[in-house]
Protein backbone atom coordinates (compact mmCIF):
# COMPACT_ATOMS: atom_id res chain seq x y z
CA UNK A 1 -60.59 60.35 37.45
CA UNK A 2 -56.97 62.01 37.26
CA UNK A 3 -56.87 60.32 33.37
CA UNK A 4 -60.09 62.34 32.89
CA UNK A 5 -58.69 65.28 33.89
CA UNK A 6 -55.54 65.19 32.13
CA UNK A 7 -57.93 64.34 29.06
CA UNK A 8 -59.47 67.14 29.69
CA UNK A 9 -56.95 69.33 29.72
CA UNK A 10 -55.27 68.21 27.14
CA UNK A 11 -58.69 68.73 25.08
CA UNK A 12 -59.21 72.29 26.01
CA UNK A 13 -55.31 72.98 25.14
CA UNK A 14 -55.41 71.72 21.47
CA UNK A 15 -59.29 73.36 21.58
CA UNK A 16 -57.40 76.66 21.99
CA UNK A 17 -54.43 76.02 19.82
CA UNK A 18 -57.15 75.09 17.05
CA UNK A 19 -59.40 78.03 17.64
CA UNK A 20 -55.81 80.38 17.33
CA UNK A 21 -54.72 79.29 14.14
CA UNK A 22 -58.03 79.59 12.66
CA UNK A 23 -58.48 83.01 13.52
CA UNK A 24 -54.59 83.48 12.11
CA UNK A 25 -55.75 81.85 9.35
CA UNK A 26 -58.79 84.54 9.04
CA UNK A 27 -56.90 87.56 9.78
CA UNK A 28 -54.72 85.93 7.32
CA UNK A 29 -57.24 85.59 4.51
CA UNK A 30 -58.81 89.09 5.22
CA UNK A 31 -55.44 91.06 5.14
CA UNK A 32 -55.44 89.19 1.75
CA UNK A 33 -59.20 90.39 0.64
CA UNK A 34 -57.70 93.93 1.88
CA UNK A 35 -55.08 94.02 -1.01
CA UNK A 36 -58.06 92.01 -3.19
CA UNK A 37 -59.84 95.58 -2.72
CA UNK A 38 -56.91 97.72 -3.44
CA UNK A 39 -55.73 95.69 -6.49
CA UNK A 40 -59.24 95.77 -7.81
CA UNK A 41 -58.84 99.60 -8.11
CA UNK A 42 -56.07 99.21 -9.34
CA UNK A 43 -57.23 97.24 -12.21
CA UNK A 44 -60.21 99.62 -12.83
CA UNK A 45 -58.31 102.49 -13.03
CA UNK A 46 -56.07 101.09 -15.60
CA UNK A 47 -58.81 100.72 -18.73
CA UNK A 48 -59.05 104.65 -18.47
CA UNK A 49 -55.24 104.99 -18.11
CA UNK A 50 -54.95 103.42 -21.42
CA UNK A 51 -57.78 104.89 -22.59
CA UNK A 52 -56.14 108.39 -22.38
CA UNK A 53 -52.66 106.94 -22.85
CA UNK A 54 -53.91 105.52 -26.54
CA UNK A 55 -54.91 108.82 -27.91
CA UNK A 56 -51.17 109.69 -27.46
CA UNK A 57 -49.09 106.87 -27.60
CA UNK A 58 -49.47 105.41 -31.51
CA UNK A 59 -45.50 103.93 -30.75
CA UNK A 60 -46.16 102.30 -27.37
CA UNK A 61 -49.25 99.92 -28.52
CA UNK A 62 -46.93 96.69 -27.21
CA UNK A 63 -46.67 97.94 -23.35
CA UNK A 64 -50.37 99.05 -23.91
CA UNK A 65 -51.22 95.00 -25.30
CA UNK A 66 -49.09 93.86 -22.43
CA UNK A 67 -50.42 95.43 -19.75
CA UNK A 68 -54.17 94.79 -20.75
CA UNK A 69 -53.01 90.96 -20.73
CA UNK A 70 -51.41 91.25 -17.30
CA UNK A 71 -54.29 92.69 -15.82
CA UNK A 72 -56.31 89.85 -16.99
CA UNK A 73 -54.20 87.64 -15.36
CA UNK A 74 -53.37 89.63 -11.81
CA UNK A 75 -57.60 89.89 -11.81
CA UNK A 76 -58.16 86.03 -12.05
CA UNK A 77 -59.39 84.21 -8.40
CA UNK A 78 -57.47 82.96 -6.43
CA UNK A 79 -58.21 80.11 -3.60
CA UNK A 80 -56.60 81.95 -0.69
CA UNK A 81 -56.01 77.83 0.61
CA UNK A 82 -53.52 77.43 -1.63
CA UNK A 83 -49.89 78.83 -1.39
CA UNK A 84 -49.19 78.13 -5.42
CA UNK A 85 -52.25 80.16 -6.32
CA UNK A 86 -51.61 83.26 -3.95
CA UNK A 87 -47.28 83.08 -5.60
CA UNK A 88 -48.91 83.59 -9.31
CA UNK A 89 -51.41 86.50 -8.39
CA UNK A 90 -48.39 88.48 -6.30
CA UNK A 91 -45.96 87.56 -9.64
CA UNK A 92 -48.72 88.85 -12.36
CA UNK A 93 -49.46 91.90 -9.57
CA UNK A 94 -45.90 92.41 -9.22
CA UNK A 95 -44.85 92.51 -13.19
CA UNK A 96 -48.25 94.37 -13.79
CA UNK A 97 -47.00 97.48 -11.35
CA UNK A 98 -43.44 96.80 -13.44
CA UNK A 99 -45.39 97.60 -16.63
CA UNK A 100 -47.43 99.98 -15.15
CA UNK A 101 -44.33 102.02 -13.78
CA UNK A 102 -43.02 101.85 -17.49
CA UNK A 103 -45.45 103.20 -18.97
CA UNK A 104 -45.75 106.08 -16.71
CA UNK A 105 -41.67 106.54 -17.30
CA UNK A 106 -42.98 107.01 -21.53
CA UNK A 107 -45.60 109.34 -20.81
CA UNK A 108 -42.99 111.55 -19.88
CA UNK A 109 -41.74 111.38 -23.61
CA UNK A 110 -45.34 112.64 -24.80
CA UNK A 111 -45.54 116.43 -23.89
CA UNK A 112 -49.29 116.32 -24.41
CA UNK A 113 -50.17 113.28 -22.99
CA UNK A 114 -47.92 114.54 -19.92
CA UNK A 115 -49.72 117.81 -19.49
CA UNK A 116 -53.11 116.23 -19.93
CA UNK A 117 -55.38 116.96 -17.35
CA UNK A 118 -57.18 113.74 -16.86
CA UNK A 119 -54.01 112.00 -17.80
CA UNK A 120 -52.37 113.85 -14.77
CA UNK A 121 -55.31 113.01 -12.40
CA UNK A 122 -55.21 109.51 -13.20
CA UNK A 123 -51.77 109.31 -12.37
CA UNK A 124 -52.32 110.52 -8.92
CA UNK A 125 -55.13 108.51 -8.63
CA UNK A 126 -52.70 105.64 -9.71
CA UNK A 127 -50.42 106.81 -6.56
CA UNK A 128 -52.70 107.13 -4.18
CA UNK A 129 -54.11 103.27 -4.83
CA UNK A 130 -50.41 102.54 -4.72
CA UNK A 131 -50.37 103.69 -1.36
CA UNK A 132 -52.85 102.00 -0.15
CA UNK A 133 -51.90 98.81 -1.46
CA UNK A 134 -48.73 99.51 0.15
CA UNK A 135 -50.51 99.88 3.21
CA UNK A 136 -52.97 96.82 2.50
CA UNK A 137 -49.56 94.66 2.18
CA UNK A 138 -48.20 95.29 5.16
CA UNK A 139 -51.14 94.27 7.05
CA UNK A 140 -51.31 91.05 4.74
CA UNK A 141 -47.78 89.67 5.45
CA UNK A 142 -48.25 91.13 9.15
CA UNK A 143 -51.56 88.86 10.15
CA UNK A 144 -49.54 86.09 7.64
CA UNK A 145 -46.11 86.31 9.73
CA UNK A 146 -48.66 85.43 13.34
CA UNK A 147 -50.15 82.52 11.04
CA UNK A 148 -47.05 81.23 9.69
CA UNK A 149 -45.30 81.31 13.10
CA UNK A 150 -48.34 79.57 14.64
CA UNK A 151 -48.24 76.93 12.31
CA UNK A 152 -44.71 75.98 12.17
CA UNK A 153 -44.43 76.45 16.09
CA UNK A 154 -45.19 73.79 18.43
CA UNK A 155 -47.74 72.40 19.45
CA UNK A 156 -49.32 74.47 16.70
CA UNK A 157 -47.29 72.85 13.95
CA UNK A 158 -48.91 69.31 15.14
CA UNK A 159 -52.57 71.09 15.21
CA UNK A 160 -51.97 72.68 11.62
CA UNK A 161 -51.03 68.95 10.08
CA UNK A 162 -54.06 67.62 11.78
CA UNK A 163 -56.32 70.30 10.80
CA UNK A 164 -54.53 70.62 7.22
CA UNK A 165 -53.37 74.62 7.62
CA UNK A 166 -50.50 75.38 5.87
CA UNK A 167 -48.42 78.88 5.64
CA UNK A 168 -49.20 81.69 3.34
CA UNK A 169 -46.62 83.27 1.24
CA UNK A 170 -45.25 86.65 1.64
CA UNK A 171 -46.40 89.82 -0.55
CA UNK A 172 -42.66 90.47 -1.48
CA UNK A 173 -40.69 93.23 -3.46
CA UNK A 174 -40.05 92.06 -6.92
CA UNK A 175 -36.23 91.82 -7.77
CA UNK A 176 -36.70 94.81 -9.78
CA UNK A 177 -37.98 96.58 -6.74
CA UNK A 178 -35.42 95.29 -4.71
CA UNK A 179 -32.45 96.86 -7.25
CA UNK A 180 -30.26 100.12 -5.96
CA UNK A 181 -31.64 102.71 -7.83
CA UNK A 182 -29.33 104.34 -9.92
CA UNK A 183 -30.58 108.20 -10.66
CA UNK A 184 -28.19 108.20 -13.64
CA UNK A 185 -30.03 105.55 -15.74
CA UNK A 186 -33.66 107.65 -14.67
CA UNK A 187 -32.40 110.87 -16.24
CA UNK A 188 -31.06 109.62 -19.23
C-alpha cells in the first residue's frame, strides 16, 4: 500500500512538472506568434515604403533589391519546435530592420522624398510597429526565459528529455545594435 502511495505521488509530481512546461512551452510559442503579428506589419508596410521610396531613389535600387529579398526570407514559416528555424527568422528579421534603418538614413539625402507626406507617415507608421515589436520581444524572451529555466532545471530537465522539449532561443540585439553609437559618424 505505502509503494502505491509513493507511486502515486510520484505520478502526480511529474503530472505537474509535465503540465508546467507545456504551458511554458505555450506561453512560449504565443509570445512568439505575438512578434509573428508585429513582424507581419512590418513586412506589409514595407511594399508601400518602397513604393514611395522608388519614385525618388533612381541611385539606391540595390538596398531597394535587398530589402525586398530579405523580407521574403524574414516572412518564410517557421516551426516554432525547432531552435535552428526560430535563429534564421530573428537573423533575416534582424538584418532586414539593418536595411530598413539604412534606407531610412538615405531618405534623408532626398529632400523630396524626405518632405513627402505619405513618405513621412509611413515612416512613423514604421516606428510605431517598431515599438511594438519591441514590446512583442520582450514578452517573447520573457515567457522563453520561464521555459528555458524549466527545462534545464531539475526535475524539469528529466521531464523535458522524456517529453522531447527543448529551449527556445533568445530574440537578441544584432551586433550592430549592440555597437556604442558614435553621433559623429551619424552627422557626417
Amino acid at each position: 500500500m505505502t509503494l502505491l502511495i509513493l507511486l502515486a505521488i510520484l505520478a502526480g509530481a511529474l503530472y505537474i512538472f509535465y503540465v508546467g512546461l507545456i504551458k511554458k512551452r505555450n506561453a512560449a510559442i504565443e509570445a512568439f506568434s505575438g512578434i509573428d503579428v508585429q513582424l507581419k506589419k512590418r513586412h506589409d508596410l514595407i511594399p508601400n515604403v518602397l513604393t514611395i521610396a522608388q519614385k525618388f531613389m533612381e541611385h539606391e535600387k540595390n538596398l531597394l533589391t535587398e530589402i525586398t529579398e530579405l523580407r521574403t526570407r524574414a516572412d518564410a514559416k517557421v516551426d516554432v519546435n525547432v531552435p535552428e528555424e526560430l535563429r534564421a527568422k530573428f537573423t533575416a528579421e534582424t538584418q532586414l530592420n539593418d536595411k530598413l534603418k539604412s534606407l531610412f538614413v538615405a531618405v534623408e539625402n532626398y529632400p523630396n522624398l524626405k518632405s513627402d507626406a505619405t513618405m513621412l507617415q509611413a515612416q512613423q507608421i514604421y516606428n510605431e510597429v517598431e515599438e511594438h515589436i519591441s514590446a512583442a520581444r520582450r514578452f517573447y524572451n520573457s515567457a522563453v526565459t520561464e521555459l528555458n529555466n524549466a527545462v534545464h532545471i531539475f526535475p524539469g530537465s528529466l521531464v523535458a528529455a522524456i517529453i522531447n522539449v527543448k529551449d527556445m532561443p533568445y530574440f537578441e540585439a544584432s551586433e550592430r545594435e549592440r555597437k556604442e553609437v558614435n553621433a559623429a559618424e551619424i552627422l557626417k
